[in-house]
N, C-alpha and C. Protein backbone atom coordinates (compact mmCIF):
# COMPACT_ATOMS: atom_id res chain seq x y z
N UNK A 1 -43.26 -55.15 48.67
CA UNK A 1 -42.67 -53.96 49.26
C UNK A 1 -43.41 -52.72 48.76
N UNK A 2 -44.20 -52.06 49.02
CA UNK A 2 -45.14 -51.16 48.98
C UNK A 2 -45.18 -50.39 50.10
N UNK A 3 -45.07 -48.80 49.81
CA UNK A 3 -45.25 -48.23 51.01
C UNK A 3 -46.59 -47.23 50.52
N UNK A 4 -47.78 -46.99 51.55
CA UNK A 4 -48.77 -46.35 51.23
C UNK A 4 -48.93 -44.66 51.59
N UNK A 5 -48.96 -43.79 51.29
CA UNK A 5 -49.29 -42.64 51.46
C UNK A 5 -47.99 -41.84 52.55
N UNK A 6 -47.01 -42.67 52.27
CA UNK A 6 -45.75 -42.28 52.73
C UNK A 6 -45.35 -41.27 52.27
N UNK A 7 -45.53 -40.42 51.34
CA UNK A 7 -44.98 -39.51 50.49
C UNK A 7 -45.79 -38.70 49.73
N UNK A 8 -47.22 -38.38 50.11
CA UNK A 8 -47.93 -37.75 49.38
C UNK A 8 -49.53 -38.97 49.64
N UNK A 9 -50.15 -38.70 48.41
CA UNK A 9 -51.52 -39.46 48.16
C UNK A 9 -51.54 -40.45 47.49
N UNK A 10 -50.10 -40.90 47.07
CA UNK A 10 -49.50 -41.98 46.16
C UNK A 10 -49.31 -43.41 46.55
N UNK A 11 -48.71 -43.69 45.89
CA UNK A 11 -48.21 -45.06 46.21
C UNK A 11 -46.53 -45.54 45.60
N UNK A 12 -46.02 -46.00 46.18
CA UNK A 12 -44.45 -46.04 45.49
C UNK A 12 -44.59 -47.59 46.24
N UNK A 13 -44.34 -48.20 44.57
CA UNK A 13 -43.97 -49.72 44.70
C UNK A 13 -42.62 -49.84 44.34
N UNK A 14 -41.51 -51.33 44.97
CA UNK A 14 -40.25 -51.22 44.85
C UNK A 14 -40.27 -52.49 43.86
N UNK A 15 -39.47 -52.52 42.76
CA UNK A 15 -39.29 -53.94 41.99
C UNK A 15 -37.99 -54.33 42.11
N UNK A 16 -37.48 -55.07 40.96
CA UNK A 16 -36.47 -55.23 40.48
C UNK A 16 -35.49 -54.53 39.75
N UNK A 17 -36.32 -53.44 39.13
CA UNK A 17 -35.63 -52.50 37.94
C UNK A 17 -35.44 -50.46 38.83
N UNK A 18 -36.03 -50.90 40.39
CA UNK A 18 -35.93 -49.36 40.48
C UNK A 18 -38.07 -49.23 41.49
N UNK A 19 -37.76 -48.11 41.83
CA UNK A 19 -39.44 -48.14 43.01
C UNK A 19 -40.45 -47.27 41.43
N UNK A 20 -41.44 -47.23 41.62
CA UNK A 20 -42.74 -47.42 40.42
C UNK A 20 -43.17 -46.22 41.75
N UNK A 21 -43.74 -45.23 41.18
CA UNK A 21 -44.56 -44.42 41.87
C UNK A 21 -45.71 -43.82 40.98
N UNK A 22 -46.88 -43.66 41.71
CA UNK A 22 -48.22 -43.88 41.18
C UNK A 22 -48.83 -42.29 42.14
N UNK A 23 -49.96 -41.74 41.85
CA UNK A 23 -50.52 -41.21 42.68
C UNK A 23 -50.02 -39.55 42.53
N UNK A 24 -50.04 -38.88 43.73
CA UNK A 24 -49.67 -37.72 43.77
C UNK A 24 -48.41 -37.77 44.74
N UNK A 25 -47.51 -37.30 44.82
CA UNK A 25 -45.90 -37.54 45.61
C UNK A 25 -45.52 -36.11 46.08
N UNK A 26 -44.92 -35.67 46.75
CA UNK A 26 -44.31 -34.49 47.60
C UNK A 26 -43.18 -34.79 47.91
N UNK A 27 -42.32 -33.84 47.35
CA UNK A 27 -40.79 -33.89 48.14
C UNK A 27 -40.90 -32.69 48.17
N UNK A 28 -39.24 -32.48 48.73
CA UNK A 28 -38.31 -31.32 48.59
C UNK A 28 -37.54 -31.48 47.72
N UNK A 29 -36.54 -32.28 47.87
CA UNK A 29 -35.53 -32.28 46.74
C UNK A 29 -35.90 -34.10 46.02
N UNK A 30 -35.57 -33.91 44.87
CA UNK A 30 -35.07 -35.18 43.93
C UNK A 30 -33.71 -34.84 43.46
N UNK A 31 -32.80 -36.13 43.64
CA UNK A 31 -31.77 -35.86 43.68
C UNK A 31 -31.24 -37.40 43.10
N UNK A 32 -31.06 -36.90 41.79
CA UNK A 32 -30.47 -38.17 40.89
C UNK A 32 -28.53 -38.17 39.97
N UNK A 33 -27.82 -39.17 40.27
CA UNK A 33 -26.91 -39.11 40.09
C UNK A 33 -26.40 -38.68 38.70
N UNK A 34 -25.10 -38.17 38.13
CA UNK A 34 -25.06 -38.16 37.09
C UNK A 34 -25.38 -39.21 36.14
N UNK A 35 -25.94 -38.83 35.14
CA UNK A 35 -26.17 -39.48 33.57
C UNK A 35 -27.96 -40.67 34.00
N UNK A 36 -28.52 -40.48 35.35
CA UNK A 36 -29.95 -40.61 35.38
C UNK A 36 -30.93 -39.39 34.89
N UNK A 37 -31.64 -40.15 34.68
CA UNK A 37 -32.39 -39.30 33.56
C UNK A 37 -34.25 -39.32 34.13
N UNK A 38 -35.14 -37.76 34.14
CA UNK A 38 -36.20 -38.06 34.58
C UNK A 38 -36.49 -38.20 33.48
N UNK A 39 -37.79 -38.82 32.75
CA UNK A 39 -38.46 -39.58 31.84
C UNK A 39 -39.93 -39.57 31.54
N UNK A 40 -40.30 -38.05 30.79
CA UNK A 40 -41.83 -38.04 30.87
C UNK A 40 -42.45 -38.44 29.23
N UNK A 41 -43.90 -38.90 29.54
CA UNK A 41 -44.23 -39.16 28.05
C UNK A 41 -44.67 -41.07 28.18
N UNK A 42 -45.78 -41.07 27.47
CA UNK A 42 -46.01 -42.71 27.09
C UNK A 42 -44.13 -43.75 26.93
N UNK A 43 -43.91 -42.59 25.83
CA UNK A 43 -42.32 -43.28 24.94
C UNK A 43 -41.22 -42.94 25.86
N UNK A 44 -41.19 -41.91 27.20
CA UNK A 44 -40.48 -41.05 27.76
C UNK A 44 -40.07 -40.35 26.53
N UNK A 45 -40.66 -39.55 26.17
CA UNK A 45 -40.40 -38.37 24.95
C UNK A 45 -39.75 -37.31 25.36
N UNK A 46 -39.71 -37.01 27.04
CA UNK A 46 -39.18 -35.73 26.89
C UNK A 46 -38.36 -35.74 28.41
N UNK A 47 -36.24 -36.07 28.28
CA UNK A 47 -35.77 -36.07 29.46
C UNK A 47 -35.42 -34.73 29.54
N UNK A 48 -34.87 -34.95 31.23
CA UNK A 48 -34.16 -33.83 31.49
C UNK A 48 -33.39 -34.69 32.32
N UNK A 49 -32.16 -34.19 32.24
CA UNK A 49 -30.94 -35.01 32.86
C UNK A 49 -29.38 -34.08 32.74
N UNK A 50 -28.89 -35.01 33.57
CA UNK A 50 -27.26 -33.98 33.68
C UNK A 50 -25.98 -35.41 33.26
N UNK A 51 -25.26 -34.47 32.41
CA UNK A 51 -24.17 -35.37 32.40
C UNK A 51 -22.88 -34.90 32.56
N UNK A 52 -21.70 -35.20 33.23
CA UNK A 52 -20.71 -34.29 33.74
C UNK A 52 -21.06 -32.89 34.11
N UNK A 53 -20.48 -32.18 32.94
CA UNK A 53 -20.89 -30.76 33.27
C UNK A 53 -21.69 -30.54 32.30
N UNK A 54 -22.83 -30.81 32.05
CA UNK A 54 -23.44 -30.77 30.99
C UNK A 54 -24.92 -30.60 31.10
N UNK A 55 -26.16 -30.42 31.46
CA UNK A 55 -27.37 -30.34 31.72
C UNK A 55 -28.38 -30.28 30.61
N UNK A 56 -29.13 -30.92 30.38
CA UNK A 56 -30.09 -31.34 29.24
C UNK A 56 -31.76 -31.13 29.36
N UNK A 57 -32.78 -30.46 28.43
CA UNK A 57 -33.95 -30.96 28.73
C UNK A 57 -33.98 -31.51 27.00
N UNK A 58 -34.06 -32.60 26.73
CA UNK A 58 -33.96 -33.28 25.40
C UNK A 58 -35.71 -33.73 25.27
N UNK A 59 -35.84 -33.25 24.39
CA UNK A 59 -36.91 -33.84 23.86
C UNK A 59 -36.49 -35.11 22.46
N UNK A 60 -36.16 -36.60 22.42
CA UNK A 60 -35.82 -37.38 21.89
C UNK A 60 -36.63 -37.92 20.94
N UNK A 61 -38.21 -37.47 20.25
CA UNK A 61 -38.96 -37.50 19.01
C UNK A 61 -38.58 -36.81 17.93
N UNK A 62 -38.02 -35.58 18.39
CA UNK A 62 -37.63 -33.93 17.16
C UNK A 62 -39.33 -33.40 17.12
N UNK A 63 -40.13 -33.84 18.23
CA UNK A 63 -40.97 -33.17 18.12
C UNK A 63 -41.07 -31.56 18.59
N UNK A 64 -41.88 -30.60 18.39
CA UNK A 64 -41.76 -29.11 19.27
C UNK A 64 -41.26 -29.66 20.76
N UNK A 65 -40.55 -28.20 21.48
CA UNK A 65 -40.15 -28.33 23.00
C UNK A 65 -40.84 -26.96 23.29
N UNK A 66 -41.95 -26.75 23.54
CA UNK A 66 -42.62 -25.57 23.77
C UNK A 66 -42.04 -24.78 25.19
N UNK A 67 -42.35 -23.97 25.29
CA UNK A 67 -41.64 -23.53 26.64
C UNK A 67 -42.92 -21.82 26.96
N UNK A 68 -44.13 -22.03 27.37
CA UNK A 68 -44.89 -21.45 27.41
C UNK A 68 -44.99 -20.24 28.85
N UNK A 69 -45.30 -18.74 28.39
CA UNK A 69 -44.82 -17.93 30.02
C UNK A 69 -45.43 -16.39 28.75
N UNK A 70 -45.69 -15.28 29.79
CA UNK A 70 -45.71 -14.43 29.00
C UNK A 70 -44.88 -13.29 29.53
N UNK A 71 -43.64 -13.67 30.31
CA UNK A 71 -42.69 -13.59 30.81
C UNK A 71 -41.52 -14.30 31.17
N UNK A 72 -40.74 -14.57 30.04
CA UNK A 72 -39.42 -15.97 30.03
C UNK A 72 -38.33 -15.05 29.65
N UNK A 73 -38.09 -15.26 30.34
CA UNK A 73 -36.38 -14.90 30.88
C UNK A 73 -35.47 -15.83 31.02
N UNK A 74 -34.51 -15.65 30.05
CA UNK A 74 -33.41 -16.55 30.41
C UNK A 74 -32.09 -16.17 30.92
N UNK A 75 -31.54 -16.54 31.86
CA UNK A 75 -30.93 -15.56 32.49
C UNK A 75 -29.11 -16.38 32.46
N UNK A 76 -27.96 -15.57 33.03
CA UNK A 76 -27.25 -16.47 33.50
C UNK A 76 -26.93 -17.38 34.68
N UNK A 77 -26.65 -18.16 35.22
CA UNK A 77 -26.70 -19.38 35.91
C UNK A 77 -26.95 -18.73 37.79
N UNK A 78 -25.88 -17.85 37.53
CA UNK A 78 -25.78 -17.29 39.13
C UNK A 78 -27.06 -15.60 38.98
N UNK A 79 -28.10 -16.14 38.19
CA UNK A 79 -29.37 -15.03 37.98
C UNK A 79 -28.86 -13.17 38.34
N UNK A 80 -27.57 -13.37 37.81
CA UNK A 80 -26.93 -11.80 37.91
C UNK A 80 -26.81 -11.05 36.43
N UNK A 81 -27.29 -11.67 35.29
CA UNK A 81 -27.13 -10.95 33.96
C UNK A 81 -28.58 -11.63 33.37
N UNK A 82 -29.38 -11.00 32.42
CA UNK A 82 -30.17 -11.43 31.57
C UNK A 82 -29.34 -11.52 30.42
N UNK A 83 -30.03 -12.69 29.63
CA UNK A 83 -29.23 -13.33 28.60
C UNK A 83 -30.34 -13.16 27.16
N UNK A 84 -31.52 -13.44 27.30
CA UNK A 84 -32.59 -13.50 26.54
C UNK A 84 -33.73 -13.24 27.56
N UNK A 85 -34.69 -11.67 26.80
CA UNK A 85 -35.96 -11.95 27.91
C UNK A 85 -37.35 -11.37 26.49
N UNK A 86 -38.46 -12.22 26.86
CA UNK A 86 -39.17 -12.06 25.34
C UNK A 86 -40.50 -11.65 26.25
N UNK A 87 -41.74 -10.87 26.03
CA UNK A 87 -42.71 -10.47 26.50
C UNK A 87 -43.86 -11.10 25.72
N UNK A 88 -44.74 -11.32 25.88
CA UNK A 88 -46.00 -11.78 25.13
C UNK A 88 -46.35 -10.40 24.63
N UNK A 89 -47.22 -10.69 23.30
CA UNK A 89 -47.42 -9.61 22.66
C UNK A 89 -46.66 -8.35 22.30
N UNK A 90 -44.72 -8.57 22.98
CA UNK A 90 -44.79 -7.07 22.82
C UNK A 90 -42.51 -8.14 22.93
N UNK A 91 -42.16 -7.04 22.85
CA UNK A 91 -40.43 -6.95 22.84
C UNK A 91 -39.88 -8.31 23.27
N UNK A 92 -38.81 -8.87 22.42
CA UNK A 92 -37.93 -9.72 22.53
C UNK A 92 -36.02 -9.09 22.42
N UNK A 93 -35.69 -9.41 23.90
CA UNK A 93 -34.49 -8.59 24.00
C UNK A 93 -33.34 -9.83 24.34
N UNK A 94 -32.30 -9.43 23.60
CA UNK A 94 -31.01 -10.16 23.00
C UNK A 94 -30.05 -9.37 24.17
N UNK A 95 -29.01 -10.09 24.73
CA UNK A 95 -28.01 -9.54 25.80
C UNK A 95 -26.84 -9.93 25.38
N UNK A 96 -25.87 -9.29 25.48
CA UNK A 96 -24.24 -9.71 25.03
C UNK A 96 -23.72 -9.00 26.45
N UNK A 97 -23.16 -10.03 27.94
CA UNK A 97 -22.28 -9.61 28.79
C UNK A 97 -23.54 -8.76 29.52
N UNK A 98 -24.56 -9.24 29.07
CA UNK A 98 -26.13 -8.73 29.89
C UNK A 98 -26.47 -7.32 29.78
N UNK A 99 -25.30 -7.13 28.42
CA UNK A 99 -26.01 -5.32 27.61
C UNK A 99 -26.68 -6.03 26.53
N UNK A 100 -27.85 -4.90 26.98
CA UNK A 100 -29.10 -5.20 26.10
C UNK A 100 -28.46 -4.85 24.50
N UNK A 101 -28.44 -5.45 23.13
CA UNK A 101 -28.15 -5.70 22.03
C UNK A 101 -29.51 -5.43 20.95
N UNK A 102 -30.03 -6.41 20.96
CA UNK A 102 -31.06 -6.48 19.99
C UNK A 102 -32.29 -6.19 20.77
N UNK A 103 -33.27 -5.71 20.11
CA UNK A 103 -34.34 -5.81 20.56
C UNK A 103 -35.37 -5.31 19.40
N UNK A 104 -36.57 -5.84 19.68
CA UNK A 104 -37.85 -5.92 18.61
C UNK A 104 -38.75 -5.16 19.39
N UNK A 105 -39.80 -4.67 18.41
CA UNK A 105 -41.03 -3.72 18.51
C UNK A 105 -41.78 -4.18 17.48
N UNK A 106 -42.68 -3.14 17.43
CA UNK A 106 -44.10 -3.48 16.57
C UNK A 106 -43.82 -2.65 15.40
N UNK A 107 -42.74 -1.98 15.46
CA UNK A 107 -42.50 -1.60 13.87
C UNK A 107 -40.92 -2.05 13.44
N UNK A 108 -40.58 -3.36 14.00
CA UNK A 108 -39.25 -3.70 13.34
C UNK A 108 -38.10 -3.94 15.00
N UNK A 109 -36.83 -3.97 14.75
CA UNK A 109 -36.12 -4.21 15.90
C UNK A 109 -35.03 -3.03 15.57
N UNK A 110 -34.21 -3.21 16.72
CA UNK A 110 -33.43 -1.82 17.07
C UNK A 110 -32.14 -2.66 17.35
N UNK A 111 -30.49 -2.12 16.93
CA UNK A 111 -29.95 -3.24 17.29
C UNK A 111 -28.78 -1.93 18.29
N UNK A 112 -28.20 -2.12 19.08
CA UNK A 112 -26.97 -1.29 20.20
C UNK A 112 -25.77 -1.58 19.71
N UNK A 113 -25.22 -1.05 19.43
CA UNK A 113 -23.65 -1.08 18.90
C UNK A 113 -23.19 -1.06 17.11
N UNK A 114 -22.98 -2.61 16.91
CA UNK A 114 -22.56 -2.21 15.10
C UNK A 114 -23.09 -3.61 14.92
N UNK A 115 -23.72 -3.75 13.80
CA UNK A 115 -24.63 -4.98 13.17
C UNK A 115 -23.15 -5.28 11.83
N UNK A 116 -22.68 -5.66 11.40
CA UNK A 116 -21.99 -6.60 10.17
C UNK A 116 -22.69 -7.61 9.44
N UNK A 117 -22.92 -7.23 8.34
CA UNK A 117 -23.74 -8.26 7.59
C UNK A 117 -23.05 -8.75 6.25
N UNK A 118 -22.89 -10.16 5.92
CA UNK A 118 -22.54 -10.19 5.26
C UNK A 118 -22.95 -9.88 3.50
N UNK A 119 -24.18 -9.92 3.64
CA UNK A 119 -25.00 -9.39 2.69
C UNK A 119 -26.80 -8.38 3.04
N UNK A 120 -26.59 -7.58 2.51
CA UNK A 120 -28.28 -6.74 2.92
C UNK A 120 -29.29 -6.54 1.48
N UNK A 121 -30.65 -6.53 2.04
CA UNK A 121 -31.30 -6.59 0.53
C UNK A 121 -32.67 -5.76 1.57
N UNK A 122 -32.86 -4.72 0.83
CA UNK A 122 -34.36 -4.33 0.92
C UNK A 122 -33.61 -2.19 1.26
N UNK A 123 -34.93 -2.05 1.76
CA UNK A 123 -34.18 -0.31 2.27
C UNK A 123 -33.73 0.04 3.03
N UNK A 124 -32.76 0.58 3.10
CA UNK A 124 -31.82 1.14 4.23
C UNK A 124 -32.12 2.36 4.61
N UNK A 125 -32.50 2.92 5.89
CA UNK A 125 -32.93 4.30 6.48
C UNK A 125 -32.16 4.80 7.30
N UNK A 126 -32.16 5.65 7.59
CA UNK A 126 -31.41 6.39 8.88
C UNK A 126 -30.31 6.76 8.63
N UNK A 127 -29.44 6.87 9.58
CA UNK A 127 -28.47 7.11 9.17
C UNK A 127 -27.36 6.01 9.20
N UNK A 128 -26.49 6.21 8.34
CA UNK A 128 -25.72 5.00 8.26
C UNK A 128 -24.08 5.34 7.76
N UNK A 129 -23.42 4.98 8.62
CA UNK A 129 -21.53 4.99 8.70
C UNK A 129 -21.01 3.88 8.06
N UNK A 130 -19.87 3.89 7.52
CA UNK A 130 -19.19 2.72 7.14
C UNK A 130 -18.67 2.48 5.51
N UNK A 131 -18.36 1.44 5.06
CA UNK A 131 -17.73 1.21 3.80
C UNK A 131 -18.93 0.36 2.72
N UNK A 132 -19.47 1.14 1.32
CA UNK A 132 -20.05 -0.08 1.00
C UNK A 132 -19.16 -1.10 0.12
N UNK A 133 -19.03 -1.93 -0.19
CA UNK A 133 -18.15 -2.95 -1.06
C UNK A 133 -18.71 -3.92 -2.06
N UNK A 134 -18.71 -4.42 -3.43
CA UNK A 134 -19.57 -5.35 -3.83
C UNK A 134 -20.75 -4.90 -3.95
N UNK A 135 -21.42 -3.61 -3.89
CA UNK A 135 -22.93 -3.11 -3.98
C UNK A 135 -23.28 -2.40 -4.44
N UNK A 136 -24.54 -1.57 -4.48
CA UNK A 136 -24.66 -0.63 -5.12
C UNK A 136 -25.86 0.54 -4.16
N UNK A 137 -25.59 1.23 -4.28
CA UNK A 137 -26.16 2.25 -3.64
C UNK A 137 -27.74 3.10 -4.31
N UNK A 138 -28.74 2.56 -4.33
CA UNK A 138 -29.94 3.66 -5.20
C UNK A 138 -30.62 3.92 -4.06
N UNK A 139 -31.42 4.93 -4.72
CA UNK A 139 -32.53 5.85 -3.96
C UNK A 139 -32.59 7.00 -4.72
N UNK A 140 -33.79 7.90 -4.11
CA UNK A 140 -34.10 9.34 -4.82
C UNK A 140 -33.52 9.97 -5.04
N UNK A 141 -33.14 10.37 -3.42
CA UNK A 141 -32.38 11.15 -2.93
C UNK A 141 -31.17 11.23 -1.77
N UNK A 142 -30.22 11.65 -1.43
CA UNK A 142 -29.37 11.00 -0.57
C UNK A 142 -28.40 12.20 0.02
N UNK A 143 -27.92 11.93 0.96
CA UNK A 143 -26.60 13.01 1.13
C UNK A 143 -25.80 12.64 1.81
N UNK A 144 -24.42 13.24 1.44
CA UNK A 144 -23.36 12.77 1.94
C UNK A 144 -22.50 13.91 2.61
N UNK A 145 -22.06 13.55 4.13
CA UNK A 145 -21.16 14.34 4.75
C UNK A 145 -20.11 13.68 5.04
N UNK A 146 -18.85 14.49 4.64
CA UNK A 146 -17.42 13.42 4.14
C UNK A 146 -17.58 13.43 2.93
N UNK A 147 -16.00 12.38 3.07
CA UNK A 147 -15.64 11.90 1.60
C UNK A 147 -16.60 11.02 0.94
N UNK A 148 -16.65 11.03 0.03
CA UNK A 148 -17.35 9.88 -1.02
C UNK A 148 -16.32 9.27 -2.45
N UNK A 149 -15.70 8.09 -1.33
CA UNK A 149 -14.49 7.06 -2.31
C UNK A 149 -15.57 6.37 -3.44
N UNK A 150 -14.56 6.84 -4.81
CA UNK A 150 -15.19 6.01 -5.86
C UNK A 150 -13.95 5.06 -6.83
N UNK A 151 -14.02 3.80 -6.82
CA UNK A 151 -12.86 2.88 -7.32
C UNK A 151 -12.64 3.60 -8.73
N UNK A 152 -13.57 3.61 -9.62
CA UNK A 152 -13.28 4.05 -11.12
C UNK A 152 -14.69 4.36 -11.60
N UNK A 153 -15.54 4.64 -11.12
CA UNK A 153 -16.80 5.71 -12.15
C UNK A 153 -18.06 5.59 -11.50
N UNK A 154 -18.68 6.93 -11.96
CA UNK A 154 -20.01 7.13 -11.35
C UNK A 154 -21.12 6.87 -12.90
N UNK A 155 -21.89 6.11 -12.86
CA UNK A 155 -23.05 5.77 -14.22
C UNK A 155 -24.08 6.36 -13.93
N UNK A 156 -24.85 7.01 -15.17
CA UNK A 156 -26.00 7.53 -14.92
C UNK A 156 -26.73 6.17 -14.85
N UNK A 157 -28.21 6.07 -13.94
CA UNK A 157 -28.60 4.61 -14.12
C UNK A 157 -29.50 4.50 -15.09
N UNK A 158 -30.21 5.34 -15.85
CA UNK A 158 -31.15 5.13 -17.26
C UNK A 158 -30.15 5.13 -18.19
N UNK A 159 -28.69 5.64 -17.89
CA UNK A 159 -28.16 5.83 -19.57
C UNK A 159 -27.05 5.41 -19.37
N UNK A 160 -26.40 3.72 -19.48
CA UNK A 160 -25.03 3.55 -18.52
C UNK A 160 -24.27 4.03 -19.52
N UNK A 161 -24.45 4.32 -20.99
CA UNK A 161 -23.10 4.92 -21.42
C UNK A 161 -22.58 6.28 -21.20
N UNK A 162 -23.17 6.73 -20.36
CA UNK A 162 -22.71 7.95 -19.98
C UNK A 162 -22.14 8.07 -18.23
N UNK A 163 -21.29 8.54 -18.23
CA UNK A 163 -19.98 8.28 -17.18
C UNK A 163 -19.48 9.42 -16.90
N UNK A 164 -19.32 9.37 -15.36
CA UNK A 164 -17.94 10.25 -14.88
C UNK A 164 -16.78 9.22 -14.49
N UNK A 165 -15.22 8.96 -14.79
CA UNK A 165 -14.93 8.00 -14.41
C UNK A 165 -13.05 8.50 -14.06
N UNK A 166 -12.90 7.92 -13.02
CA UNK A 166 -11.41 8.78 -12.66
C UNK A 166 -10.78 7.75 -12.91
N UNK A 167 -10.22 7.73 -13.97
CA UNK A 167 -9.07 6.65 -14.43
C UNK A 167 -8.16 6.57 -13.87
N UNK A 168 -6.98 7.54 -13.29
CA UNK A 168 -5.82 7.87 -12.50
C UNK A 168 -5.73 8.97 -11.73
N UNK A 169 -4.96 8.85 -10.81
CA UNK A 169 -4.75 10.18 -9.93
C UNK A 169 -4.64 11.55 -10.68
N UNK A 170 -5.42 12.43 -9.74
CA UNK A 170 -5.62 13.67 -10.45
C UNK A 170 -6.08 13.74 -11.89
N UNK A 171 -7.03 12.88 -12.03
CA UNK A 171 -7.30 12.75 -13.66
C UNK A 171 -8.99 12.65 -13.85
N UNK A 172 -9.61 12.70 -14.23
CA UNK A 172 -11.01 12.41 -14.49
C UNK A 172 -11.42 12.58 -15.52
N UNK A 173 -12.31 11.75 -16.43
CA UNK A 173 -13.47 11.81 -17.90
C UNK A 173 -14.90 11.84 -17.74
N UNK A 174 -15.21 12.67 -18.89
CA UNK A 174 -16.72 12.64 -18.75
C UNK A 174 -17.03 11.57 -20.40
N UNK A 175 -17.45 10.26 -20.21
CA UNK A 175 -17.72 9.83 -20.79
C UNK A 175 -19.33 9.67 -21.60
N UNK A 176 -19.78 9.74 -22.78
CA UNK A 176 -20.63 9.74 -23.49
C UNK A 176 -20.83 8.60 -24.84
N UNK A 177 -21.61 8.15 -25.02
CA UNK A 177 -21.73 7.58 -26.33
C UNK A 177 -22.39 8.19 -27.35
């Protein structure tokens, strides 16, 4: 059972296990039932398949799944929101509800709204709102508009025995050793 050039420049043989196709092939649609699986690779190393509601491109070695473009966009399903879109050589942009969020440049990334971290380490620039907790605050120079809450004392940092420290309401010490 062999049919010749029925479908392209190929050849599609029928066995026992399913038709063997060889050659070059042309469709329109391929159209395989749930939980069939297409199967590329010596080992079939790399499916793509659907299961219920579920859609897969599995690469089954844990080898890389490269995904090469210098324009990839990932979008949502009905292509009405960008979700992730990355440029070659240049910006990778993050979407929440398809507002742009994060995004990268050539001197660092920019983030839209409020970042929460559970921990930060290196320099902090710009300007910056909020509570610090658990940390400590250095630099040269600094300024503050508003209040500036202190739990119980300000340390000089070359000389910690020396202190401003508000023990109780309406109360404050200037401590020295």
């Amino acid at each position: 059972n062999t049919l010749k050039n029925r479908v392209g420049l190929g050849t599609v043989s029928f066995t026992n296990t399913g038709p063997v196709v060889s050659g070059i092939v042309t469709a329109n649609t391929i159209r395989l039932a749930d939980d069939n699986k297409i199967q590329l690779g010596n080992s079939s190393d790399l499916e793509i398949y659907h299961q219920s509601n579920v859609s897969y491109i599995d690469d089954t070695t844990g080898n890389q799944l490269r995904i090469q473009a210098n324009d990839l966009r990932i979008r949502k399903q009905d292509g009405g929101e960008e979700m992730i879109t990355a440029f070659a050589n240049g910006t990778v942009k993050l979407y929440y509800n398809g507002n742009q969020k994060f995004t990268t440049s050539n001197t660092g990334a920019e983030i839209t709204g409020t970042l929460v971290a559970t921990t930060f380490d290196g320099n902090l620039t710009g300007n910056v709102t909020g509570n610090i907790s658990g940390g400590t605050v250095a630099g040269s120079t600094g300024t503050f508009s508003g209040d500036v809450s202190i739990t119980d004392k300000i340390v000089h940092t070359d000389d910690t025995n020396t202190a401003i420290r508000f023990p109780a309401n309406d109360n404050f010490t200037v401590e020295t050793a």
